[in-house]
Protein backbone atom coordinates (compact mmCIF):
# COMPACT_ATOMS: atom_id res chain seq x y z
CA UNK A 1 25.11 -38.69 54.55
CA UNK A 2 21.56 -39.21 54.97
CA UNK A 3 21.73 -43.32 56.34
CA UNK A 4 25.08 -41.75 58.61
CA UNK A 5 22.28 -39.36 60.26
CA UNK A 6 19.70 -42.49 60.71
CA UNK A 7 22.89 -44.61 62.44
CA UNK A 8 23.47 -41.71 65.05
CA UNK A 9 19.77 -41.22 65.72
CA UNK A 10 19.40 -44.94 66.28
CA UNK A 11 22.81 -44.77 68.60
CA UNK A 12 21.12 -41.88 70.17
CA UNK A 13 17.78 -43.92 70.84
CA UNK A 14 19.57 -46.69 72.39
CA UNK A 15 21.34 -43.91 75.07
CA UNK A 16 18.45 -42.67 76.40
CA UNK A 17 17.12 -46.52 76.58
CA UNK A 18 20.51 -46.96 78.99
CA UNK A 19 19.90 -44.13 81.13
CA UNK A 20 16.56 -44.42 82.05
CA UNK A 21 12.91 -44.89 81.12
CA UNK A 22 12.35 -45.38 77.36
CA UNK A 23 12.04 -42.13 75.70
CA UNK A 24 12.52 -43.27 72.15
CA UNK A 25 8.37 -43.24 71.37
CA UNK A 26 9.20 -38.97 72.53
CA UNK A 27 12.02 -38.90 70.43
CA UNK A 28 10.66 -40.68 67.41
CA UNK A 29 7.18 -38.03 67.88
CA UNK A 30 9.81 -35.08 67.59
CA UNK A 31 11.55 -36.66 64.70
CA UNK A 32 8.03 -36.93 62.81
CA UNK A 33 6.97 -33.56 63.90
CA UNK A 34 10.64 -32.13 61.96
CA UNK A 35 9.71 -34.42 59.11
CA UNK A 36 12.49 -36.61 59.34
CA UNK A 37 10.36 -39.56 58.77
CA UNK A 38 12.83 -42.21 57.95
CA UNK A 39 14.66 -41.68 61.40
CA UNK A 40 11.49 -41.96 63.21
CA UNK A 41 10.56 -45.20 61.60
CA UNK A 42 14.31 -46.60 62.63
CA UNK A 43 14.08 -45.40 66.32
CA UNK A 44 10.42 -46.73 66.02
CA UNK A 45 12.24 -50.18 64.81
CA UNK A 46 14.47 -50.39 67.72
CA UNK A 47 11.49 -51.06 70.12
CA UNK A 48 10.87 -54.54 70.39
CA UNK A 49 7.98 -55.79 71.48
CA UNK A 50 6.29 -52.09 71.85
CA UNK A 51 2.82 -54.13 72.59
CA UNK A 52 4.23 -55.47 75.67
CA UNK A 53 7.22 -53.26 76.37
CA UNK A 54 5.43 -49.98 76.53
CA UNK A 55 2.65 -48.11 78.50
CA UNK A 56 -0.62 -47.98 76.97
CA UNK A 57 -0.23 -44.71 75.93
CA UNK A 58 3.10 -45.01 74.26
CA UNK A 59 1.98 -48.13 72.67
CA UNK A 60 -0.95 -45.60 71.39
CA UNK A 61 1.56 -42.91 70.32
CA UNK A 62 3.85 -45.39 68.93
CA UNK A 63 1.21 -47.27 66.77
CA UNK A 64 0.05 -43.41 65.47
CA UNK A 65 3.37 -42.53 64.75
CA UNK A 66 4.26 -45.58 62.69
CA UNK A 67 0.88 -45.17 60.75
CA UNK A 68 1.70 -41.98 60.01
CA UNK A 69 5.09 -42.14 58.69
CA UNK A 70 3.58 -45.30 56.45
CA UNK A 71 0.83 -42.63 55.26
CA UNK A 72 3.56 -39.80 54.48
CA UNK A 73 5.41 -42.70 52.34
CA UNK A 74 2.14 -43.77 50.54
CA UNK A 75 2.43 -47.21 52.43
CA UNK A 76 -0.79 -47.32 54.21
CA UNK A 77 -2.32 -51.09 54.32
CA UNK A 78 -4.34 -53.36 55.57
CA UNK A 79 -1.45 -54.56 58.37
CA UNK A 80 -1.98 -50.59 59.16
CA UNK A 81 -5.21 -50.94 59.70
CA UNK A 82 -4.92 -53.44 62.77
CA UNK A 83 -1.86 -50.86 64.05
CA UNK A 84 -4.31 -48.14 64.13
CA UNK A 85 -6.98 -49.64 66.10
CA UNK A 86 -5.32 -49.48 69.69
CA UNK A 87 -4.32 -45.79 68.81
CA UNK A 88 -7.84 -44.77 67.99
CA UNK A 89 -9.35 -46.61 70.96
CA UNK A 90 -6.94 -45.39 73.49
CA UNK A 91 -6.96 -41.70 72.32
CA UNK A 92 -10.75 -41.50 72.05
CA UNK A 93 -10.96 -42.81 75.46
CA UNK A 94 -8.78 -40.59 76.92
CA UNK A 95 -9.95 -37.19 75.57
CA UNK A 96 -7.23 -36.31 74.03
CA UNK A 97 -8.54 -34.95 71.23
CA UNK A 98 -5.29 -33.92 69.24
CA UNK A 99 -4.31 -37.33 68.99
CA UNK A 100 -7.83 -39.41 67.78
CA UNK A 101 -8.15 -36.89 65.13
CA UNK A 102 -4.78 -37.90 64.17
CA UNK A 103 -5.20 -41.86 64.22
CA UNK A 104 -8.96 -41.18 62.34
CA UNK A 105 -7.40 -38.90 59.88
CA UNK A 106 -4.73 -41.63 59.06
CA UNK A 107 -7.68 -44.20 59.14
CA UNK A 108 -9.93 -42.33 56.55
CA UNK A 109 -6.71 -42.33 54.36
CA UNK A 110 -6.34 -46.04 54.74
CA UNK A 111 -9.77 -46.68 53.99
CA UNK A 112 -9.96 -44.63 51.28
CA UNK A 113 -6.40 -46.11 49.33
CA UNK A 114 -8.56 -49.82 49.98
CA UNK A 115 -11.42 -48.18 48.44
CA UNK A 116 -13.51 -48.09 51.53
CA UNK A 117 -15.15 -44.94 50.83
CA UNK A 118 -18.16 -45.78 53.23
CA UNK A 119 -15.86 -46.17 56.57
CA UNK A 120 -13.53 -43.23 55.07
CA UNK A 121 -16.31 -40.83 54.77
CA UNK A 122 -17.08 -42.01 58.80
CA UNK A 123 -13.43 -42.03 59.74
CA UNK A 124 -13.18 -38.63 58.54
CA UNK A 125 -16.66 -37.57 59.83
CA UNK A 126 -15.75 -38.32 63.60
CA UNK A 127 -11.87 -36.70 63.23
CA UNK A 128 -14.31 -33.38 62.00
CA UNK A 129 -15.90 -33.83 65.44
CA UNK A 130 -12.40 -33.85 67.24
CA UNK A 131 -11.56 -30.84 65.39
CA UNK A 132 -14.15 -28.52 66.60
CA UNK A 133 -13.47 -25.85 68.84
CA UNK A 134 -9.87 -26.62 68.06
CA UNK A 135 -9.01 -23.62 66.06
CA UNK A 136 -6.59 -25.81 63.81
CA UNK A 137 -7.41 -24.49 60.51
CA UNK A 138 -4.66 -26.30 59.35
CA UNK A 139 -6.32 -29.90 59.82
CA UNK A 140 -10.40 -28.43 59.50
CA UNK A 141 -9.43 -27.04 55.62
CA UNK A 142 -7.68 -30.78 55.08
CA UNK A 143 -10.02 -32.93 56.68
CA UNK A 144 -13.41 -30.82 55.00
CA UNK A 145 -11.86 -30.91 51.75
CA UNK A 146 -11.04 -35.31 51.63
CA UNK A 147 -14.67 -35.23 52.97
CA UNK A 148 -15.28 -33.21 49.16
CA UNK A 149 -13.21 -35.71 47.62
CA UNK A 150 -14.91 -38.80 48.55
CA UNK A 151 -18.59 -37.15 48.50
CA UNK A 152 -17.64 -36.46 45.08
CA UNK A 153 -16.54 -40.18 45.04
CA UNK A 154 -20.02 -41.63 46.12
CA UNK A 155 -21.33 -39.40 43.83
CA UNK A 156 -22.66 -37.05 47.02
CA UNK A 157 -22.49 -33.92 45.06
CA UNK A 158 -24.58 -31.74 47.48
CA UNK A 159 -22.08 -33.28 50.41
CA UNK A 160 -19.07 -32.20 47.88
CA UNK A 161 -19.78 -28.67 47.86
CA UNK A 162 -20.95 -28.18 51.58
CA UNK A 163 -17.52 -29.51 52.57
CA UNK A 164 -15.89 -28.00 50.50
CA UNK A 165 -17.69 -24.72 51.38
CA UNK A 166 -16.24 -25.42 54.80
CA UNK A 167 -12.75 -25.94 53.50
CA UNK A 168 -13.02 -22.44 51.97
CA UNK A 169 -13.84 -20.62 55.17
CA UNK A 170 -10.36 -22.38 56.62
CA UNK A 171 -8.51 -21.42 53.74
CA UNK A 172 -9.57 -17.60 54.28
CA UNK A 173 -9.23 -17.57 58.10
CA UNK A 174 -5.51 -18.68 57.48
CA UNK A 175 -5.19 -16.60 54.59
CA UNK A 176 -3.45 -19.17 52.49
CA UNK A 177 -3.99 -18.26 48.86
CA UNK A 178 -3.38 -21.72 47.59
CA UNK A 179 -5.81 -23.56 49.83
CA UNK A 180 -8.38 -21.04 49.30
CA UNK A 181 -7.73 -21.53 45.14
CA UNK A 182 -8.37 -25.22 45.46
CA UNK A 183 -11.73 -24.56 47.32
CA UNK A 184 -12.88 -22.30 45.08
CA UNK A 185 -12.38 -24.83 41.76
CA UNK A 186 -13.42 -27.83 44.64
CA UNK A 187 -16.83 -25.85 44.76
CA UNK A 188 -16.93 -25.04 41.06
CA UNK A 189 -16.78 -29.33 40.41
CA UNK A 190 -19.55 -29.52 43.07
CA UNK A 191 -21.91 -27.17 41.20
CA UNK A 192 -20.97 -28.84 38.04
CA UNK A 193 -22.08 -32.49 38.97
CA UNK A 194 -25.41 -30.51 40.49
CA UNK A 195 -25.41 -29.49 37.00
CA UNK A 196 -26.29 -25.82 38.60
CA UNK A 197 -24.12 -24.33 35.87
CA UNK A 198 -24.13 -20.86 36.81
CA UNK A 199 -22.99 -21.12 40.05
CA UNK A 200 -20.21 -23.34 39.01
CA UNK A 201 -19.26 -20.77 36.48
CA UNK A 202 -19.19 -18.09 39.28
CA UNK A 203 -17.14 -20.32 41.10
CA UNK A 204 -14.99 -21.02 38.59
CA UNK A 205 -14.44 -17.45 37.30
CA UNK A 206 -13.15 -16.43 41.28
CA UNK A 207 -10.69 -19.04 41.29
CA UNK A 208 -9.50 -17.67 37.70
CA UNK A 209 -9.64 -14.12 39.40
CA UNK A 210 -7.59 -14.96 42.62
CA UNK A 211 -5.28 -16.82 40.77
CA UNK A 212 -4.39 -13.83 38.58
CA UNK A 213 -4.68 -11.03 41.63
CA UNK A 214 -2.66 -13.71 43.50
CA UNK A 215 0.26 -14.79 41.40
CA UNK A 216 -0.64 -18.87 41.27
CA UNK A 217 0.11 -19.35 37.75
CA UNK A 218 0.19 -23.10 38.51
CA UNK A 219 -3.69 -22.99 39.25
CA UNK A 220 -4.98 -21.53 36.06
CA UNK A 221 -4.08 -25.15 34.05
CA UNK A 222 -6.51 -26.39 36.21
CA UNK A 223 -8.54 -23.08 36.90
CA UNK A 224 -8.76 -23.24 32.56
CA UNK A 225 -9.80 -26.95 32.33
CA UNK A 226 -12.87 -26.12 35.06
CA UNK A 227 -14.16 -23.16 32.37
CA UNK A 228 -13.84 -24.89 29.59
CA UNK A 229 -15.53 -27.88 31.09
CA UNK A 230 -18.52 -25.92 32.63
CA UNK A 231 -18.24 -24.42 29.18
CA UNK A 232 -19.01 -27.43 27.40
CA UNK A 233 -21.54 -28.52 29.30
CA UNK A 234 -23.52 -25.33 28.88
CA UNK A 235 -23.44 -25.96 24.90
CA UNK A 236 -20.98 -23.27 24.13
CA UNK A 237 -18.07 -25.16 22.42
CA UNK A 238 -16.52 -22.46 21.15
CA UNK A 239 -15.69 -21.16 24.75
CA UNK A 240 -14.96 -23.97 25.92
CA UNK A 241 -12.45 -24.92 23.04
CA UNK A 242 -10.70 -21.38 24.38
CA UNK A 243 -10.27 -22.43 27.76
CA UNK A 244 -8.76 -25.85 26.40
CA UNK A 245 -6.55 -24.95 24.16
CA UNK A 246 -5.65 -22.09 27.43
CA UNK A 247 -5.29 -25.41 29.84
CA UNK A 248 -3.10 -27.33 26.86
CA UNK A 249 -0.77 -24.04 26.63
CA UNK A 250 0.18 -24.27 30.51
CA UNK A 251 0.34 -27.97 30.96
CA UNK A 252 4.07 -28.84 31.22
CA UNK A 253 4.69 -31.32 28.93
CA UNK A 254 5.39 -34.03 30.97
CA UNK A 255 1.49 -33.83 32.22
CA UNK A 256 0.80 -36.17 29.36
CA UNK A 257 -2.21 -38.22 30.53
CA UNK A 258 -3.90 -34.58 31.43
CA UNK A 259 -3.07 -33.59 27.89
CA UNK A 260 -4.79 -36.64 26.44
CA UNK A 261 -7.74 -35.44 28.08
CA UNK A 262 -7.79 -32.47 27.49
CA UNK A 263 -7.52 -33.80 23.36
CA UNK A 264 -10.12 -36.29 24.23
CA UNK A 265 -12.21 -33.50 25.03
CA UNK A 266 -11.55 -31.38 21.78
CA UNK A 267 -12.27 -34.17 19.47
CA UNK A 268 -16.08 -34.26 21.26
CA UNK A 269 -16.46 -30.77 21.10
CA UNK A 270 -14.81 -30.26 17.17
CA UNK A 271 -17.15 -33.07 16.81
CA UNK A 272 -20.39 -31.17 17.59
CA UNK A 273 -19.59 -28.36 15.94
CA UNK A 274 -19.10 -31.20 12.75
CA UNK A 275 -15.31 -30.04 12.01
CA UNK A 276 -14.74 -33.38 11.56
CA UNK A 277 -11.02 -32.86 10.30
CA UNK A 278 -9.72 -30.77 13.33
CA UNK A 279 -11.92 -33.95 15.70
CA UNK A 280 -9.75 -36.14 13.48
CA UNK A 281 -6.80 -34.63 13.97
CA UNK A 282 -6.76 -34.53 17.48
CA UNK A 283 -8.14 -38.39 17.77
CA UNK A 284 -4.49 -38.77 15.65
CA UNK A 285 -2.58 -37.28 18.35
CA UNK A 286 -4.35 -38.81 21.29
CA UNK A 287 -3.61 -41.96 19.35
CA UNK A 288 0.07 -41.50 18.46
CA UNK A 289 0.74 -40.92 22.49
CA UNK A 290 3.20 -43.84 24.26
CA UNK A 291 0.48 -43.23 27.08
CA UNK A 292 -2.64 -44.15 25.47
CA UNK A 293 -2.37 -47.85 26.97
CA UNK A 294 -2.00 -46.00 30.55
């Protein structure tokens, strides 16, 4: 049913072609904005020669669009990288600041899957500067938080938490629960690397409090790994073995490469403590695992 939807959408492209002025780049931008990404990238297919065929700004639009819908199917690559380029130019240029954040946003995704961190961090730096004034919460919460994400990358841990700081006061302004969970363990991992345990602690014990008071079960696996981390860290194995075995409890078991770490970490702490059987035991099972070579 789904390829006998793509066929009319492409028949449907080609109409509008034969009436008039090309209004497939328009009717591919709606089909992305309903998340029907596969019939975008079909009409998007129909257009040949869209470098010489179109207007500059539908060239613009189309070359966003098509990076896009490669980013939303986790096909961003270096080809993408020369697509983007006339869509970041032309919408800086023009002002139009909805559509450069866009094309930078998609760029500091690019460079960040090549392992560019250096022209992510200023890809994502100048869609930030799009974004102000904009009031889209939405895209500030997303944007400040991969700015956490590859601070905490580069090893940037003061950068990490002011970003993710920033993310935070999105998250709350939209009252998303969710978002505002992941900031709060985002900040925790910043004071962590700072090694300024107590405030990571503090951090960590609000996102363990808001997920309870706001029914996200599926945060406290990770909400119980941060404590028992932070735990560790601070020399009290015992607690942290707590919030382990806690994090082990909720882990579906398909999470298996989580689980290994999470045993990885209770043979070092059984270790210290010198139960060397229960460190054993626990080295056994990470061992035994089909996904230890993984």
């Amino acid at each position: 049913m789904r390829y006998k939807h793509i066929i009319s959408v492409v028949l449907w492209s080609m109409f509008l072609v034969a009436c008039g002025p090309d209004r497939r780049v328009a009717l591919a931008e709606k089909l992305m904005a309903e998340k029907e990404t596969d019939s975008a990238i079909a009409v998007m297919q129909e257009i040949k020669e869209p470098q010489n065929n179109l207007t500059d700004r539908d060239y613009a639009l189309y070359a966003l669009l098509l990076s896009e819908a490669m980013h939303r199917k986790q096909q961003l690559n270096a080809e993408t990288d020369t697509l983007l380029l006339p869509a970041i130019k032309y919408f800086s240029e023009s002002g139009d600041s909805l559509y450069a954040e866009r094309a930078l946003y998609c760029k500091a995704h690019l460079d960040r899957r090549l392992y560019r961190m250096k022209d992510a961090m200023q890809s994502f730096l100048k869609a930030l500067l799009f974004l102000q004034g904009s009031g889209n919460d939405e895209q500030l919460y997303r944007v400040n938080t991969w700015l956490g994400v590859v601070c905490l990358n580069q090893e940037e841990y003061e950068g990490k938490m002011r970003y993710s700081k920033e993310a935070l006061k999105a998250a709350l302004r939209m009252d998303n629960l969710f978002y505002k969970n992941l900031a709060l363990c985002d900040i925790a991992t910043g004071y962590y690397f700072l090694n300024r345990l107590d405030s990571a602690l503090y951090y960590a014990q609000a996102a363990y409090d808001a997920a309870i008071a706001d029914s996200l079960p599926s945060q406290l696996p990770h909400v119980y790994t941060d404590l028992g981390s932070i735990y560790a860290k601070m020399g009290e194995n015992g607690k942290a073995l707590e919030y382990i075995d806690k994090a082990i409890g909720l882990r579906p078991r398909k999470d298996t490469l989580a689980i290994l770490g999470l045993y990885a970490d209770k043979v070092d702490l059984f270790g210290k403590l010198g139960q060397y059987d229960s460190a054993y035991h626990y080295f056994r099972k990470a061992v035994a695992s089909p996904n230890l070579a993984t």
